[in-house]
C-alpha atoms as a PDB file:
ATOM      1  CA  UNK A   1      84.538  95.140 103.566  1.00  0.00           C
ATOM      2  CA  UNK A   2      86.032  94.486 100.099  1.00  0.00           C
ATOM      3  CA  UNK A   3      85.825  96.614  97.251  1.00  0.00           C
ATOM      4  CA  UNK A   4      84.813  95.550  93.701  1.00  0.00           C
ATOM      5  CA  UNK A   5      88.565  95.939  91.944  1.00  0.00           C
ATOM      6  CA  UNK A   6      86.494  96.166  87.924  1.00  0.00           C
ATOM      7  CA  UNK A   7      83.782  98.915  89.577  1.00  0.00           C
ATOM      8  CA  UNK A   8      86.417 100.597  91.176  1.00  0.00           C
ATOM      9  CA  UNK A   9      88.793 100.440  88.325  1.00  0.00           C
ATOM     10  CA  UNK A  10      85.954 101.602  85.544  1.00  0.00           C
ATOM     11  CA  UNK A  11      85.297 104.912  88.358  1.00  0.00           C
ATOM     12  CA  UNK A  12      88.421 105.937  88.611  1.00  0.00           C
ATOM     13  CA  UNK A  13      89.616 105.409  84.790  1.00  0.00           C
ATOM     14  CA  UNK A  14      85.977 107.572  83.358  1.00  0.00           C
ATOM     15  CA  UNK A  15      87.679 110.373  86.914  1.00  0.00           C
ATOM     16  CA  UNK A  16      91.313 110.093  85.111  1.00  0.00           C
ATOM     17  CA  UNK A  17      89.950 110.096  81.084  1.00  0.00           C
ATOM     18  CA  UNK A  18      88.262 113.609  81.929  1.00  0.00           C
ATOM     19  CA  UNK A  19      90.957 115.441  83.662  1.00  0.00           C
ATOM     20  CA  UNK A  20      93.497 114.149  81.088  1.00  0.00           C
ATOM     21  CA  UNK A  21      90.897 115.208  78.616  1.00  0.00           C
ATOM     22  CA  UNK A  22      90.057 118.807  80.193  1.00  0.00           C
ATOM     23  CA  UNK A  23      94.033 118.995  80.418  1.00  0.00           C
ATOM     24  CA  UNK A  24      94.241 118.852  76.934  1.00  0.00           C
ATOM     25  CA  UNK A  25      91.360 121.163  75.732  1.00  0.00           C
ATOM     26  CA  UNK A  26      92.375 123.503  77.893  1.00  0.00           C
ATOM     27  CA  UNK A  27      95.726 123.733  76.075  1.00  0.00           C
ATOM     28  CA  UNK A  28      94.438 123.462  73.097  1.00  0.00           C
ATOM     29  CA  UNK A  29      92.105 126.178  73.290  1.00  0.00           C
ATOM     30  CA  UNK A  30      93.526 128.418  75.793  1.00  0.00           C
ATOM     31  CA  UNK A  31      97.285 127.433  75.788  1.00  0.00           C
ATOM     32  CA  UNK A  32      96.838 126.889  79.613  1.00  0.00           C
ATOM     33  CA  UNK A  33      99.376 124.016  80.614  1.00  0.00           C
ATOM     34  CA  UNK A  34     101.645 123.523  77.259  1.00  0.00           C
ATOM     35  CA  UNK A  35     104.860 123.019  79.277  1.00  0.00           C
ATOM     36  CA  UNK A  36     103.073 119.824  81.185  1.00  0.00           C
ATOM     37  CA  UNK A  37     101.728 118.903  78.042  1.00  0.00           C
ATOM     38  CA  UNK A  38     105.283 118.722  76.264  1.00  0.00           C
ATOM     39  CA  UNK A  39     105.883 116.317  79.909  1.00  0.00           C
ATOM     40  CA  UNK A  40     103.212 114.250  79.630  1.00  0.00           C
ATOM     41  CA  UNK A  41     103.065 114.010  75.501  1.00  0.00           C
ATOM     42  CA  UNK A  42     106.951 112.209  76.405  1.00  0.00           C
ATOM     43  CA  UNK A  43     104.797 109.832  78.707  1.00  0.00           C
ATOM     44  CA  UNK A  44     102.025 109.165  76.690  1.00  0.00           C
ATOM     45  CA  UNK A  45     102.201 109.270  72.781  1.00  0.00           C
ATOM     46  CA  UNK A  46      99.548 110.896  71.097  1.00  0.00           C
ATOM     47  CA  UNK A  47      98.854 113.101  74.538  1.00  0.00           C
ATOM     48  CA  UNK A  48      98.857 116.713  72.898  1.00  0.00           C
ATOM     49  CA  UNK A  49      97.295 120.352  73.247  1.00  0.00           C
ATOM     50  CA  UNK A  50      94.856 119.720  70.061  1.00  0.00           C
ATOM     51  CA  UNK A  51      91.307 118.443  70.033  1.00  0.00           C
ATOM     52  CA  UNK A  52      92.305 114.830  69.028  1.00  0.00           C
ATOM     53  CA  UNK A  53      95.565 114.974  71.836  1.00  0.00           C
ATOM     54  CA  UNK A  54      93.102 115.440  73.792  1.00  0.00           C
ATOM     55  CA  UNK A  55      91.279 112.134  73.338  1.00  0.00           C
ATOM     56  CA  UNK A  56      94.107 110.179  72.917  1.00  0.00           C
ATOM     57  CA  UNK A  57      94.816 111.970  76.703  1.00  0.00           C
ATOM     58  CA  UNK A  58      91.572 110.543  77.664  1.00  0.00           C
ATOM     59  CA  UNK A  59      91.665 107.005  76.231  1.00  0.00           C
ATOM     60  CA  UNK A  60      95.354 107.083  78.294  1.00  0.00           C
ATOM     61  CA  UNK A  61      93.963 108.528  81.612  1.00  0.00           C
ATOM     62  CA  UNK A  62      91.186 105.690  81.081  1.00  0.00           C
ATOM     63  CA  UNK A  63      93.531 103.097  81.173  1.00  0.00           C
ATOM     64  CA  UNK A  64      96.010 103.637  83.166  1.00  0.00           C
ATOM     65  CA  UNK A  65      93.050 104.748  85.648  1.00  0.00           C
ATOM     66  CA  UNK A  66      91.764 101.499  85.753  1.00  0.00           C
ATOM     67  CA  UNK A  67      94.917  99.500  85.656  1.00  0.00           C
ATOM     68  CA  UNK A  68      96.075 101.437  88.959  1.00  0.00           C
ATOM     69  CA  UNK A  69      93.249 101.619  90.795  1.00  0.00           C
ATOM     70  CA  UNK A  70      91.542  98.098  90.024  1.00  0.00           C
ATOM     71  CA  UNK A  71      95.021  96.858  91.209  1.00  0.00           C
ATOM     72  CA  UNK A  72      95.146  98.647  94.088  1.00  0.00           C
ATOM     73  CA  UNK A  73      91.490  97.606  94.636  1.00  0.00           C
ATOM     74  CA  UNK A  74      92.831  94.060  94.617  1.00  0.00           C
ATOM     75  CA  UNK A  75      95.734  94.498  96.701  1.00  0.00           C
ATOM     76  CA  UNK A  76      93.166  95.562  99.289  1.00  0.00           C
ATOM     77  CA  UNK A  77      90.835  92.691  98.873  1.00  0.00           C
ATOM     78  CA  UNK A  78      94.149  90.475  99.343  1.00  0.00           C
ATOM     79  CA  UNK A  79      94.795  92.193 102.712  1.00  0.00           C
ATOM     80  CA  UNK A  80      91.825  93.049 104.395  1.00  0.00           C
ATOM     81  CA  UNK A  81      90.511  88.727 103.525  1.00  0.00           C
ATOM     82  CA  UNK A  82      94.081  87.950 105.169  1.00  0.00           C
ATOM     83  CA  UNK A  83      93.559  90.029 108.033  1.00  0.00           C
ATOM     84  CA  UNK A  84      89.646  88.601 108.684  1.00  0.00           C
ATOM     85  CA  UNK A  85      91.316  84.942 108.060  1.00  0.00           C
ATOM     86  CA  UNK A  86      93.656  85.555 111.011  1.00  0.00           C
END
């Protein structure tokens, strides 16, 4: 069975944009989590504990969501059609 890599991708990267988007509401509003934030701001510029960080967090999570898990999506495709070939 293969998997569609841009379905799987586009799940995973809306799955990643709202938990880096929660992340950063949360500190924002709460101050729950600043110490990661500081982490992952280094990682990911514009990633911050205000409302807009928070978006930028979520436009981040969505791509690097999709870019991870539509290649590993691929990968797969690659190895299970070699192993059906054989």
């Amino acid at each position: 069975m293969k998997i569609d890599a841009a379905k799987f991708g586009i799940a995973f990267g809306i799955i990643y944009a709202l938990v880096f988007f929660v992340i950063g509401i949360l500190a924002a509003v709460f101050g729950w989590g600043t110490e990661i934030m500081g982490l992952m701001g280094e990682l990911y510029i514009g990633f911050g504990p205000t409302p807009l960080g928070a978006v930028v967090g979520a436009v981040w999570g969505f791509v690097i969501g999709f870019a991870f898990f539509g290649c590993a999506a691929w990968i797969y495709n690659r190895l299970v059609g070699r192993t059906e070939a054989d």
